[in-house]
Protein backbone atom coordinates (compact mmCIF):
# COMPACT_ATOMS: atom_id res chain seq x y z
CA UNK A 1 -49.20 -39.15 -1.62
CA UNK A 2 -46.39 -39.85 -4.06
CA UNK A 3 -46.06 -37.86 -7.22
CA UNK A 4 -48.81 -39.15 -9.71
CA UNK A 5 -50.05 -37.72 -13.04
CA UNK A 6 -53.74 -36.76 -12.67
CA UNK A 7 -55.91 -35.55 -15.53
CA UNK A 8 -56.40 -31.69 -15.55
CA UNK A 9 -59.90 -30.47 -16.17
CA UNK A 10 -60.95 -26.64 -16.94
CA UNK A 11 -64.73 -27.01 -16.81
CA UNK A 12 -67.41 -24.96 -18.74
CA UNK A 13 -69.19 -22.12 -17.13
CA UNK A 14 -71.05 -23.12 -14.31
CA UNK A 15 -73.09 -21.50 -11.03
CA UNK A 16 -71.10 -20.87 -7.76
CA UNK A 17 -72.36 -22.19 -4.77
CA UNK A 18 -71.04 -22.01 -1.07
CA UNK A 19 -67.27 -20.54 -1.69
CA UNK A 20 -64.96 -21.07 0.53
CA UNK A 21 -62.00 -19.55 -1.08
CA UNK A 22 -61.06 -16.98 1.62
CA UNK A 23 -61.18 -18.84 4.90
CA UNK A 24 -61.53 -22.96 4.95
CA UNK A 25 -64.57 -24.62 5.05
CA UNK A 26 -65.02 -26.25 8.41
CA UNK A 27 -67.69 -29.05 9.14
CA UNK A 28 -68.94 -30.47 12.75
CA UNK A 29 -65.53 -29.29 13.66
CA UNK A 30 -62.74 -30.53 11.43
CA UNK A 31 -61.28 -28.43 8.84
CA UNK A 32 -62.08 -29.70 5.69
CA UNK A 33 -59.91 -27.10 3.22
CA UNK A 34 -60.80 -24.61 0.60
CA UNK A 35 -63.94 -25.77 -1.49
CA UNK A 36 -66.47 -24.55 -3.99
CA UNK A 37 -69.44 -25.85 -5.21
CA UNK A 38 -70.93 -25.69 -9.00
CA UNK A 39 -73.78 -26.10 -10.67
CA UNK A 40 -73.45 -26.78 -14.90
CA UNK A 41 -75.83 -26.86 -17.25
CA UNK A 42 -77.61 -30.38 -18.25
CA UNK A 43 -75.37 -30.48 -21.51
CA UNK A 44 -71.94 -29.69 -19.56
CA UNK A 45 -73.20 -31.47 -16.59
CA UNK A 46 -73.57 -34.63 -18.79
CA UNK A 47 -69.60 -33.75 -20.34
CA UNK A 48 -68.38 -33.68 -16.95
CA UNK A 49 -70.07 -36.87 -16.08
CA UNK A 50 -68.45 -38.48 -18.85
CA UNK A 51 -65.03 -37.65 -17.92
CA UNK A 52 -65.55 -39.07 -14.58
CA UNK A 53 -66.52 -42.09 -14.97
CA UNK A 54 -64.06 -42.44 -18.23
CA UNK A 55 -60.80 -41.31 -15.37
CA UNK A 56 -63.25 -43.98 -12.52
CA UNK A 57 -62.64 -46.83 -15.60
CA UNK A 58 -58.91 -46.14 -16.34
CA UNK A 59 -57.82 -46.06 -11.99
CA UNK A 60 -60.04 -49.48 -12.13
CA UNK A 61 -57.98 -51.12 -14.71
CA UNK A 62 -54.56 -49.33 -13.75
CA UNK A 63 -51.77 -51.34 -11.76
CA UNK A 64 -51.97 -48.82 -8.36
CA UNK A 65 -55.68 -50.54 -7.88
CA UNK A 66 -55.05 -53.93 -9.08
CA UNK A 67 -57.42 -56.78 -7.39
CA UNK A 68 -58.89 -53.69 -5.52
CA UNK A 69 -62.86 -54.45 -4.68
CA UNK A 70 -64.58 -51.08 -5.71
CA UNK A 71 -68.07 -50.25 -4.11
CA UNK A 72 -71.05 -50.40 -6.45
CA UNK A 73 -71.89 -46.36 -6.79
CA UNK A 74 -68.15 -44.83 -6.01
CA UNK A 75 -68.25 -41.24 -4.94
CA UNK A 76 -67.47 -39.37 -7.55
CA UNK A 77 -67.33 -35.62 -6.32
CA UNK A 78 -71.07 -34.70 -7.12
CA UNK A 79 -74.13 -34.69 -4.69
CA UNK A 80 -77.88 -34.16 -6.14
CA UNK A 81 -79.29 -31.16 -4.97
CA UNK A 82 -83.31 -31.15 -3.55
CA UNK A 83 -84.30 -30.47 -7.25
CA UNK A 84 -82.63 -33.42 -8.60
CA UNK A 85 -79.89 -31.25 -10.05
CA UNK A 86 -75.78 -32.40 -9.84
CA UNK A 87 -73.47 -29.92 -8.02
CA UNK A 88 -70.10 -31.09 -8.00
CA UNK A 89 -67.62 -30.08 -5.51
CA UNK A 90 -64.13 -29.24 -5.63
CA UNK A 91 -61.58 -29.05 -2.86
CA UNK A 92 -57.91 -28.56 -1.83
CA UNK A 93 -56.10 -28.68 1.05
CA UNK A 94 -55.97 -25.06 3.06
CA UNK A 95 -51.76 -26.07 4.20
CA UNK A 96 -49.42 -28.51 3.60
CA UNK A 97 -46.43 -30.29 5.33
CA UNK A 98 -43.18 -30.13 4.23
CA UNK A 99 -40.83 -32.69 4.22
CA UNK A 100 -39.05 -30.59 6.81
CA UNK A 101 -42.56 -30.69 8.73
CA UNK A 102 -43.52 -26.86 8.26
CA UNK A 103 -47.05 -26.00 7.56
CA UNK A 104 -47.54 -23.57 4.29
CA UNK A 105 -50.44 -21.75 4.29
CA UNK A 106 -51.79 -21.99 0.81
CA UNK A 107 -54.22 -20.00 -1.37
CA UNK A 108 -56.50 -20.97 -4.30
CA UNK A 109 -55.61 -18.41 -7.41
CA UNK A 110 -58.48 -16.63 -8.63
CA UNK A 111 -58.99 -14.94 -11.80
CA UNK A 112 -61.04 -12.73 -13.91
CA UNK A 113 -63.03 -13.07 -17.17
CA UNK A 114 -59.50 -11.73 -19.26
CA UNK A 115 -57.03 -14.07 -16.43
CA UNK A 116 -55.66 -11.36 -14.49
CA UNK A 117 -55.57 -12.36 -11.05
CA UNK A 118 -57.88 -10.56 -8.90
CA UNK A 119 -58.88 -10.62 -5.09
CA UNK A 120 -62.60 -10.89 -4.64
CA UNK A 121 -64.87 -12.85 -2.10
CA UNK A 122 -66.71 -14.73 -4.78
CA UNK A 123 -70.77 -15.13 -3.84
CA UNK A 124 -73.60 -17.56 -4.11
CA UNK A 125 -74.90 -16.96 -8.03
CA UNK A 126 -71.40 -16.21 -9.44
CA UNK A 127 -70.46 -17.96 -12.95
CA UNK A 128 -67.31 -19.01 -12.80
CA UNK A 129 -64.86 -21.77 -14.44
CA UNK A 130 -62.81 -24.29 -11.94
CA UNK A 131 -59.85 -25.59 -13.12
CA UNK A 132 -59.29 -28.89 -11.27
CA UNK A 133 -57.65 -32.64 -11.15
CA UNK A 134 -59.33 -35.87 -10.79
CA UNK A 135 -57.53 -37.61 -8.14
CA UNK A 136 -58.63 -41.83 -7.90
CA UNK A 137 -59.09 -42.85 -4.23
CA UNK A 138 -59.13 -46.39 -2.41
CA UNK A 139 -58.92 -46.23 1.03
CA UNK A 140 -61.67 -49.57 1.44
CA UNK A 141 -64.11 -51.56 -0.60
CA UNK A 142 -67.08 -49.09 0.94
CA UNK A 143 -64.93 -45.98 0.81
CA UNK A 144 -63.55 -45.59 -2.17
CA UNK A 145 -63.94 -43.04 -6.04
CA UNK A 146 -62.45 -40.18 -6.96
CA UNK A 147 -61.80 -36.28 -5.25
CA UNK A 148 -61.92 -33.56 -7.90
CA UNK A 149 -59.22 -30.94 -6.53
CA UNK A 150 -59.37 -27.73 -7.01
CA UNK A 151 -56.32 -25.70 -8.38
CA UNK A 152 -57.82 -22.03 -9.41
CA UNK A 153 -61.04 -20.66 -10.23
CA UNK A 154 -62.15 -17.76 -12.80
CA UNK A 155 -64.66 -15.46 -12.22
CA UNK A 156 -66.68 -14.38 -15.19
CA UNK A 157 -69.45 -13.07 -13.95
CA UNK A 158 -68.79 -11.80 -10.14
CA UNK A 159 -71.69 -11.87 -7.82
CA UNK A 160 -69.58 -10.23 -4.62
CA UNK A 161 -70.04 -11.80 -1.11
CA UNK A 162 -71.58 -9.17 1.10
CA UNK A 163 -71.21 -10.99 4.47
CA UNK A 164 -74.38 -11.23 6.99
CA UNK A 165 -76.16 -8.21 5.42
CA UNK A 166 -77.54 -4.97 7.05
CA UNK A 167 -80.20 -4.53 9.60
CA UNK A 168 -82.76 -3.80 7.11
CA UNK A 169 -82.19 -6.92 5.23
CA UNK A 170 -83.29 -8.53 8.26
CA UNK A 171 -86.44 -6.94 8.72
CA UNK A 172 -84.67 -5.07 11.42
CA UNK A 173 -85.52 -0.91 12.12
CA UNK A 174 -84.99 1.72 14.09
CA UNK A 175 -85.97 1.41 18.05
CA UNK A 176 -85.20 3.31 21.37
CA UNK A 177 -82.80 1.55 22.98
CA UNK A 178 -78.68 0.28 22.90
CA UNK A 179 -76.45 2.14 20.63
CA UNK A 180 -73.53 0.25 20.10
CA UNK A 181 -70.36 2.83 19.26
CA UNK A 182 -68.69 0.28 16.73
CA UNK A 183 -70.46 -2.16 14.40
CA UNK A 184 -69.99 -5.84 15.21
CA UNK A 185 -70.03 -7.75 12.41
CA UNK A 186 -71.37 -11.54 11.85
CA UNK A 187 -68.52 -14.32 11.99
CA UNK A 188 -68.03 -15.89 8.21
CA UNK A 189 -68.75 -18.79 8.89
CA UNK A 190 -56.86 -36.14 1.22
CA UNK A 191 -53.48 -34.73 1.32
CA UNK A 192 -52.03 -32.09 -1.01
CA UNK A 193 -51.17 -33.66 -4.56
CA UNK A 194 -48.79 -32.92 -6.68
CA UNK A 195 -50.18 -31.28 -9.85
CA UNK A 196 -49.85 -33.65 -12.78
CA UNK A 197 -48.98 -32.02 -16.34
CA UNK A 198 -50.55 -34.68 -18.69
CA UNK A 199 -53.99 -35.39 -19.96
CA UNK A 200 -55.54 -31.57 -20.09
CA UNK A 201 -58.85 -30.96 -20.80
CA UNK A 202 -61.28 -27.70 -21.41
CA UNK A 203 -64.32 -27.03 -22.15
């Protein structure tokens, strides 16, 4: 994707759901990068909203999409959950290509409540802050909208991942029978942009 200034976003506080910050998220197969999921209040949901569909106008109007057919309801980065809720999601790329062709490995930056960087597996029911860009998309008159992409996230409240649990938390007790000598734990289960460095916005 050539260089491109995209509007930079901080968002309010907002509910962390499904992480993958550690290890890429991967659906029916395919890698599909780092990602997090957030839930905001109504009031910052509706701010959020706003901003979208303010940067969905401008790409419209802007010379890159000229004469370009948009679909009716765009995707805009946001699914309704089954209580009628918004979560949006953010994402990034897990490597890159160079231009010499050498995959980097990246990571997401993650931060606490004062900005020091910190390493934590954030968990479901964290409140964190995403700082992100709004990245317009065409790709065909059904498939087209805008990717919110993540660039760092900060933790203010830090509910810690704790993997696939104990056997109690299962139900699970004691019976005659195997004992294992070592604990086997459970498996965890668009192209890189260039970050733009006009148009800011927080919360």
């Amino acid at each position: 994707m050539a260089k491109a200034n995209f509007k930079r976003v901080t968002s309010p506080r907002g509910e962390a759901l499904y992480p993958y910050l550690k290890a890429p998220e991967v659906y029916e197969g395919e890698e599909v990068g780092y990602t997090i999921q957030v839930k905001f209040s109504k009031e910052d949901t509706d701010k959020v909203l706003a901003i979208l569909e303010e940067e969905l106008e401008s790409a419209k109007n802007s010379s890159e999409f000229k004469g370009k057919r948009w679909s009716k309801e765009p995707r805009m980065g946001f699914r309704e959950d089954q209580n009628g809720d918004i979560v949006f999601k953010f994402k990034t790329k897990a490597t890159i290509k160079t231009k010499a062709g050498d995959i980097v490995k990246r990571t997401v930056p993650v931060f606490d409540a004062k900005g020091k960087p910190v390493d934590v597996t954030i968990g479901n029911g964290s409140v964190v802050r995403v700082a992100f860009q709004i990245v317009p998309y065409w790709k065909s008159s059904t498939n087209n909208g805008l990717s919110l992409y993540l660039d760092a996230v900060q933790v203010i409240e830090l509910v810690e991942y704790k993997g696939g649990g104990n056997a109690s938390s299962f139900g699970f007790g004691e019976e005659d029978g195997f004992v294992g000598s070592d604990a086997t734990p459970f498996d965890d289960e668009e192209d890189a942009v260039t970050p733009g460095d006009v148009g800011d916005e927080e919360f």
